[in-house]
Protein backbone atom coordinates (compact mmCIF):
# COMPACT_ATOMS: atom_id res chain seq x y z
CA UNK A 1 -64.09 -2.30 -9.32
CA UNK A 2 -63.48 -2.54 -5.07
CA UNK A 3 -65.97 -4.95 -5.40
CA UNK A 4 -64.58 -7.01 -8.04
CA UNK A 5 -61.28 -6.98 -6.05
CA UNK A 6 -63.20 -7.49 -2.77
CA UNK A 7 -64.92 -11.06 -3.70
CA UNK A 8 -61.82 -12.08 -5.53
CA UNK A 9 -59.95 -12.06 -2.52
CA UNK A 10 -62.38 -13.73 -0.84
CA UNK A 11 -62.82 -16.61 -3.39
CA UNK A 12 -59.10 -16.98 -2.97
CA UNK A 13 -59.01 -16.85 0.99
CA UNK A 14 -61.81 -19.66 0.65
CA UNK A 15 -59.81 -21.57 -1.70
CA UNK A 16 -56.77 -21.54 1.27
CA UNK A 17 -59.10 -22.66 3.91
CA UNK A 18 -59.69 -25.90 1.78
CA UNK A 19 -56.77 -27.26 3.75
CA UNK A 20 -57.35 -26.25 7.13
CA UNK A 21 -60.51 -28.26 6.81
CA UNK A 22 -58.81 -31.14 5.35
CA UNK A 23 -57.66 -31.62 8.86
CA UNK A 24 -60.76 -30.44 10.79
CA UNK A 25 -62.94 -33.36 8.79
CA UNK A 26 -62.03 -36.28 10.96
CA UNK A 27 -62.83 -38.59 7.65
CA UNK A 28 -60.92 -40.58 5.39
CA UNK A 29 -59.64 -38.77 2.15
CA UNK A 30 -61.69 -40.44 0.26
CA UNK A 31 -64.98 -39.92 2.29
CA UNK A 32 -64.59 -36.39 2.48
CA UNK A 33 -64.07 -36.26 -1.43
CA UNK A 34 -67.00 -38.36 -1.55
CA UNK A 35 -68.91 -35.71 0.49
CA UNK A 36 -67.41 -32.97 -1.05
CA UNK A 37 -68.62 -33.75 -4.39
CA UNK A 38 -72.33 -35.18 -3.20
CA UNK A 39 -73.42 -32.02 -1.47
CA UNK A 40 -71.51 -29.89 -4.46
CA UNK A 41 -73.62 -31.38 -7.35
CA UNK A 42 -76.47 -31.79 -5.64
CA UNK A 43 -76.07 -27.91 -4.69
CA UNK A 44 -75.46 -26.97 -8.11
CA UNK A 45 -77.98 -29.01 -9.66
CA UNK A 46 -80.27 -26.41 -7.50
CA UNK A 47 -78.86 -23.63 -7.74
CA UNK A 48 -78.01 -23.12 -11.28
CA UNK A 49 -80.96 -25.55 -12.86
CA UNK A 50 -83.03 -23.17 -10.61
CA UNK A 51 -81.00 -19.63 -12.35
CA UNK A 52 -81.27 -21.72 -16.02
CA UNK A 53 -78.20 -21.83 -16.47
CA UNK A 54 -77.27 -25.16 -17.24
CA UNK A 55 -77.63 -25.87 -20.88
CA UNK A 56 -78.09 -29.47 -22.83
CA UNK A 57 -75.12 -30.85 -23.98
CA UNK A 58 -73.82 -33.95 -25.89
CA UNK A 59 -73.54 -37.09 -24.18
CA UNK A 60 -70.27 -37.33 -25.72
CA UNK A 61 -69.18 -33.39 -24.10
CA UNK A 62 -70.76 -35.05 -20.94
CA UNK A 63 -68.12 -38.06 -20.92
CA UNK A 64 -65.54 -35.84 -21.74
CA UNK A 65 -66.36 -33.69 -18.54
CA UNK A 66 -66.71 -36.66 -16.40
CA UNK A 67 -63.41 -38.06 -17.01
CA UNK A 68 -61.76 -34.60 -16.32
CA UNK A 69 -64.14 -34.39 -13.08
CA UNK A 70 -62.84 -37.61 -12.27
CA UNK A 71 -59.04 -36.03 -12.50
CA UNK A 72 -60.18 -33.49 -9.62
CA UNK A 73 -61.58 -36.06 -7.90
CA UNK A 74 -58.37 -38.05 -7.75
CA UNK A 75 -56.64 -34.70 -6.86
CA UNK A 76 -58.63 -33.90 -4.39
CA UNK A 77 -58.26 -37.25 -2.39
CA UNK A 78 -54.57 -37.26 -2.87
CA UNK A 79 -54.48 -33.19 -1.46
CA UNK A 80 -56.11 -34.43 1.72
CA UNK A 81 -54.27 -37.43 1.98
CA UNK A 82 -51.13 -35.18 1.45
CA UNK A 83 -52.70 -33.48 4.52
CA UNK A 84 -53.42 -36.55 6.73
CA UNK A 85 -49.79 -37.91 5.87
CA UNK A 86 -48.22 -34.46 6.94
CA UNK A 87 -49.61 -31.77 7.69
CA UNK A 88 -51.58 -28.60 5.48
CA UNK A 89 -48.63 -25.87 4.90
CA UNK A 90 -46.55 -29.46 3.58
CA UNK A 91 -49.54 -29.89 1.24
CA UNK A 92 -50.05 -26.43 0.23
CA UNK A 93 -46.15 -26.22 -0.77
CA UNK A 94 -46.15 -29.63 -3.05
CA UNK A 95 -49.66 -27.91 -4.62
CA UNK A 96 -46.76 -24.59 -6.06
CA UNK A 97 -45.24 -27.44 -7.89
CA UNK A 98 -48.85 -27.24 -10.01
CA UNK A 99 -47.02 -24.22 -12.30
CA UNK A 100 -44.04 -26.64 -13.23
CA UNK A 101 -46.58 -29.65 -14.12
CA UNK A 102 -49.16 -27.67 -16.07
CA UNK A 103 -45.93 -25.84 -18.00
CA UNK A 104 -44.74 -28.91 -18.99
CA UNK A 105 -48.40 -30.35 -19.11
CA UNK A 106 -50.14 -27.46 -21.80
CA UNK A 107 -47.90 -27.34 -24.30
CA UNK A 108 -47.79 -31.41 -25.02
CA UNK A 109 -51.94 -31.26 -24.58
CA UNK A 110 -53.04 -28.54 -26.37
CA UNK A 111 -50.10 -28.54 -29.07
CA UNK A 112 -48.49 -25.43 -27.98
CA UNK A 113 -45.00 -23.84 -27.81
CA UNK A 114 -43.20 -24.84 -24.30
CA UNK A 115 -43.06 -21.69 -22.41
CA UNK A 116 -39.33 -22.22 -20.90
CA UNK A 117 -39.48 -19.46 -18.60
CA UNK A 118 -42.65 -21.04 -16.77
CA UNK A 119 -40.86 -24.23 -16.88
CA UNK A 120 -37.68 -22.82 -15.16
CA UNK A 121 -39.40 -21.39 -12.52
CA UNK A 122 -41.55 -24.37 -11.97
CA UNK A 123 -38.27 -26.87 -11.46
CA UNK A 124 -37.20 -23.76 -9.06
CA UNK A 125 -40.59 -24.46 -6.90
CA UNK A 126 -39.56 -28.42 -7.68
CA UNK A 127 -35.96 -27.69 -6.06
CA UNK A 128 -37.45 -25.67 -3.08
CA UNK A 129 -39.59 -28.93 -2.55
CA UNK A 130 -37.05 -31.34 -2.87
CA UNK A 131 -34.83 -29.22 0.20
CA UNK A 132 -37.82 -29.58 2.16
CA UNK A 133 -37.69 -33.45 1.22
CA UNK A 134 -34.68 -33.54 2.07
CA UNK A 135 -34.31 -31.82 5.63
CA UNK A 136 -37.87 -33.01 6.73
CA UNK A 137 -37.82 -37.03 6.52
CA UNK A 138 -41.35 -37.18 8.63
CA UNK A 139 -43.13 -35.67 5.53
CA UNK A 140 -41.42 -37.59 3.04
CA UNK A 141 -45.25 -39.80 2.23
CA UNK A 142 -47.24 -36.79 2.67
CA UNK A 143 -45.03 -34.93 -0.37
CA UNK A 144 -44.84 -37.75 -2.49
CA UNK A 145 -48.46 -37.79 -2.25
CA UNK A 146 -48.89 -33.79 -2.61
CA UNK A 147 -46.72 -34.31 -6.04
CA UNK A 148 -48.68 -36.47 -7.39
CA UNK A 149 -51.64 -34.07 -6.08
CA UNK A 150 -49.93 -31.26 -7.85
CA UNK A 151 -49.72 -33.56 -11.42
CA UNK A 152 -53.51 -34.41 -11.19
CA UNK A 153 -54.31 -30.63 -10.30
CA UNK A 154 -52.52 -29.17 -13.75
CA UNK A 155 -54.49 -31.36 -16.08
CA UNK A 156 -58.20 -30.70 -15.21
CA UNK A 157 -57.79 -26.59 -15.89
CA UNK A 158 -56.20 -27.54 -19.16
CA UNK A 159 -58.98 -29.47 -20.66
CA UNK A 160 -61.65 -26.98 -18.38
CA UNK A 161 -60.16 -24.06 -21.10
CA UNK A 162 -61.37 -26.11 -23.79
CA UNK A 163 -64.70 -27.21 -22.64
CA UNK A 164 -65.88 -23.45 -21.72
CA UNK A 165 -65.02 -22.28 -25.42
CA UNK A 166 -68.43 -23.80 -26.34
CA UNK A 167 -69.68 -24.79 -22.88
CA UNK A 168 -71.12 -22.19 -20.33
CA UNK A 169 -69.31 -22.31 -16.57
CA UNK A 170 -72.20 -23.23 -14.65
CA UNK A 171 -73.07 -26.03 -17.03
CA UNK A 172 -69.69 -27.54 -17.06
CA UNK A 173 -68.66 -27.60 -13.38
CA UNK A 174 -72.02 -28.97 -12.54
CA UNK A 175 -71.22 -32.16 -14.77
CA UNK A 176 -67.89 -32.00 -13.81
CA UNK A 177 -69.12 -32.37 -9.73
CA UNK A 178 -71.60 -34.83 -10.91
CA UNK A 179 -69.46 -36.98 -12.96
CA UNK A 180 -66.58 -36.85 -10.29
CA UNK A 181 -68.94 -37.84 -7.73
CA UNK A 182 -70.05 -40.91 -10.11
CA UNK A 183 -67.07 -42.59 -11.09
CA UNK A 184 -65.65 -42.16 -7.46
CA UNK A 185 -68.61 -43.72 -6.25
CA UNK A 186 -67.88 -47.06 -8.58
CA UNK A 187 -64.19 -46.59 -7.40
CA UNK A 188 -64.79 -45.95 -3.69
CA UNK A 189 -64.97 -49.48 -2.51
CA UNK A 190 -61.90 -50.88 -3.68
CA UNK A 191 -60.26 -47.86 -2.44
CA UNK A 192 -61.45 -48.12 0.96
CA UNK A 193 -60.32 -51.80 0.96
CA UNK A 194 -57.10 -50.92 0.25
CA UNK A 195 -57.18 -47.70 2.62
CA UNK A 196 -59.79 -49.02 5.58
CA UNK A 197 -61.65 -46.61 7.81
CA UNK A 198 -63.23 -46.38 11.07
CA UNK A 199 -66.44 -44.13 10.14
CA UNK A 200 -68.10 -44.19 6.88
CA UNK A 201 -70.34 -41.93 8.14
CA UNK A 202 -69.62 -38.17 9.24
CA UNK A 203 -70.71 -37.03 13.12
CA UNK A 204 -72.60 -33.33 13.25
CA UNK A 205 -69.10 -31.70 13.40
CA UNK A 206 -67.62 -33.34 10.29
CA UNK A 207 -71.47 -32.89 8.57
CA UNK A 208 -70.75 -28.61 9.71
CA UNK A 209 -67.46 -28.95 7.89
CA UNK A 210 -68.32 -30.59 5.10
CA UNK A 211 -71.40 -27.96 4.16
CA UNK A 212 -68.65 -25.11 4.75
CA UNK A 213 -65.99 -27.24 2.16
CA UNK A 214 -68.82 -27.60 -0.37
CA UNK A 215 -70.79 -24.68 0.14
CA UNK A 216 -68.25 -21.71 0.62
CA UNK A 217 -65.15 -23.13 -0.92
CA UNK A 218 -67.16 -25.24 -3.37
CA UNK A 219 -69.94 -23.15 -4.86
CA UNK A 220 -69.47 -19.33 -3.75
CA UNK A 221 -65.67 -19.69 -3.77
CA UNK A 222 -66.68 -20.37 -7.91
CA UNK A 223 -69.77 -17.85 -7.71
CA UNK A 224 -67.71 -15.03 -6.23
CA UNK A 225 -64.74 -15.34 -9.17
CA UNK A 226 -67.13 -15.62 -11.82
CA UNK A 227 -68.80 -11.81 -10.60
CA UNK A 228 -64.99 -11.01 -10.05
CA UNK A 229 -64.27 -12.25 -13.73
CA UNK A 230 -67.06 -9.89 -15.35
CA UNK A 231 -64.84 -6.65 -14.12
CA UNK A 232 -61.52 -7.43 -13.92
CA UNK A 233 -59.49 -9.44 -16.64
CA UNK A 234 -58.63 -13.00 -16.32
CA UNK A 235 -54.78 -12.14 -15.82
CA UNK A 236 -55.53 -10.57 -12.67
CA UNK A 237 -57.47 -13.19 -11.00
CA UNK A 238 -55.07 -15.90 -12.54
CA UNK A 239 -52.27 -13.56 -10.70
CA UNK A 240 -54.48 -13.29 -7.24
CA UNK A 241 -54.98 -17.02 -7.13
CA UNK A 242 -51.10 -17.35 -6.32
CA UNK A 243 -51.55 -16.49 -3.03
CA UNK A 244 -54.01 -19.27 -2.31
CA UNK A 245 -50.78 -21.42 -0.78
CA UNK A 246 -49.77 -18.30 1.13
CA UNK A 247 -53.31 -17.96 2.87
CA UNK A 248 -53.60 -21.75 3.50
CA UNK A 249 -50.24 -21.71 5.15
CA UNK A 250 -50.83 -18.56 6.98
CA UNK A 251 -54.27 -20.19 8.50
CA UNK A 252 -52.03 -23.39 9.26
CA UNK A 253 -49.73 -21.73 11.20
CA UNK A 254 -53.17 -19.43 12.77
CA UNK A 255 -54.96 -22.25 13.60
CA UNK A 256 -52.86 -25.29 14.04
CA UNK A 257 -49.49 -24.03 15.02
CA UNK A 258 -47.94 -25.48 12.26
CA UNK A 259 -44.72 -23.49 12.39
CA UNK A 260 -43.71 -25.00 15.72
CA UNK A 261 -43.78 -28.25 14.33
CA UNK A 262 -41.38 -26.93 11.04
CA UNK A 263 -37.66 -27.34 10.41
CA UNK A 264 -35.16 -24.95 9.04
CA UNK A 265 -35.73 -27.17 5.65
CA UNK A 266 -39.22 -26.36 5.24
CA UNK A 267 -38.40 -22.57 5.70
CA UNK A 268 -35.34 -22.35 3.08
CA UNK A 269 -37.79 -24.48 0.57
CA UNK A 270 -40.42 -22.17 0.85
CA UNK A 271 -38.58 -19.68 0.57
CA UNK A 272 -37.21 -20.68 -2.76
CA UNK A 273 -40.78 -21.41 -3.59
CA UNK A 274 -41.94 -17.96 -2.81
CA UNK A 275 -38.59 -16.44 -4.54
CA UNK A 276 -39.86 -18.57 -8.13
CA UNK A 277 -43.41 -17.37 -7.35
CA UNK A 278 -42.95 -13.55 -7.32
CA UNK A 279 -40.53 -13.65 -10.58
CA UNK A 280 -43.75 -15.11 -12.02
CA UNK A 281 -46.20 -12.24 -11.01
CA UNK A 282 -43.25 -9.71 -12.02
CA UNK A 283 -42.71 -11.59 -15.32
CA UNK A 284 -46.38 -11.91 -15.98
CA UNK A 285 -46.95 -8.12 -15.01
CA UNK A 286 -44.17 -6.71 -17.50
CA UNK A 287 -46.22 -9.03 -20.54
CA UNK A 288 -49.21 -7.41 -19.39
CA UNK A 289 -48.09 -4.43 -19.48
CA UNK A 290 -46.17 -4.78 -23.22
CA UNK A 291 -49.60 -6.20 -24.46
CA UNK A 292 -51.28 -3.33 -23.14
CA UNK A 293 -48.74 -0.84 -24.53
CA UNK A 294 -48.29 -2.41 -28.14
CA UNK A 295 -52.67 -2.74 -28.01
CA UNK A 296 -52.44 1.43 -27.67
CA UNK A 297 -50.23 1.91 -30.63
């Protein structure tokens, strides 16, 4: 069980370094996506056709799973373009605003009842980014972008929950990667009309980086919660992953500094932020524990 715990918490603390190398890649958002998703499904292709675990599937599964791995595509570029417009811990607070979108998001997909507690809390985290809007004008572009980052990054787990009720994990992420990588490819050159760059092609550093963004918070990052997943229950890693924002800002400020460069406004935000995400964990804790309870009677 320590070990479960163990290389949960490391999945998660490689999940929060995603941003601190969105800044250390000296690439356009779009070419490290591009990357990104290259050496991913490539990797994966290896790795798991090499384990047999990737199973046949119908082409019409496979479209389905391209057009969601086109979503975190589109997410992904907008996250580090969040991060080139402002800085990470800006981009890692818009991404909290992901529990208001997929609240409202989940129940209108999948036909569900709308949870209204999750979708108070999430227009708290929306007001907490809105005072940091407000106070910070320099990282008004960056948070309009991380919103929209944040919207993109609430749909693809949605439709992920339905694909693995019949589709293995291994099988689907590697199409996802793949099909992501695809349909950005077709898309990449009118987007890099529209948003020119200097280099098209990464130096030795950015080539380091970008094996470290695929490979450890790409493909173990997933490997690690997947052994996690086998002995603990998917409540607690859903729970752990909330502090994904908290380790990418706390690296921010580690590496970069980032808290000199902060107002007041991005301080009461988070703040507010924080305040909406631990009434989560101690709402979802007291369900968890009634489900357990009433399961013992």
């Amino acid at each position: 069980m320590k070990r479960a715990f163990l290389q949960l918490h490391i999945a998660v603390f490689l999940a929060g370094f995603t941003g601190i190398l969105g800044r250390l890649i000296t690439l356009n958002e779009g070419m490290i996506v591009w990357y990104r998703l290259l050496i991913t499904a490539l990797t994966m292709w290896l790795l798991f056709g090499w384990l047999k675990r990737i199973q046949k599937i119908p082409v019409n599964d496979i479209l389905k799973i391209t057009a969601v791995g086109f979503i975190a595509a589109m997410h992904w570029v907008t996250f580090y373009g969040s991060i080139k417009y402002s800085n990470v811990s800006v981009a890692l607070v818009c991404f909290s605003a992901i529990s208001f979108f997929t609240a409202l998001f989940e129940p209108l997909i999948l036909k569900k009842r709308i949870n209204w507690v999750e979708l108070l809390l999430g227009l708290v985290t929306l007001s907490g980014i809105y005072i940091i809007f407000h106070f910070d004008t320099q990282f008004k572009t960056g948070i309009i972008i991380g919103i929209i980052s944040a919207v993109l990054a609430s749909l693809f787990p949605i439709y992920n929950r339905e694909f693995l009720k019949r589709i293995n994990v291994e099988t689907m992420l590697t199409w996802q990667q793949t099909g992501g990588f695809l349909v950005l490819s077709v898309l990449l050159p009118f987007y890099l009309q529209k948003f020119p760059t200097e280099s098209f092609f990464p130096n030795w550093e950015n080539i380091g980086w970008l094996l470290v963004l695929a490979w450890f918070c790409s493909v173990i990052a997933f490997q690690l919660s997947a052994n996690a997943l086998k002995r603990l229950s998917a409540f607690t890693v859903n729970l752990t992953y909330n502090l994904e924002p908290v380790y990418g800002i706390l690296l921010a400020f580690a590496v970069y500094n980032e808290n000199k460069y902060l107002g007041k406004g991005f301080y009461i935000g988070f703040a507010v932020i924080a305040a909406a995400l631990i009434a989560h964990v101690i709402i979802l804790i007291r369900v968890e524990r009634k489900l357990t309870h009433d399961a013992a009677e």
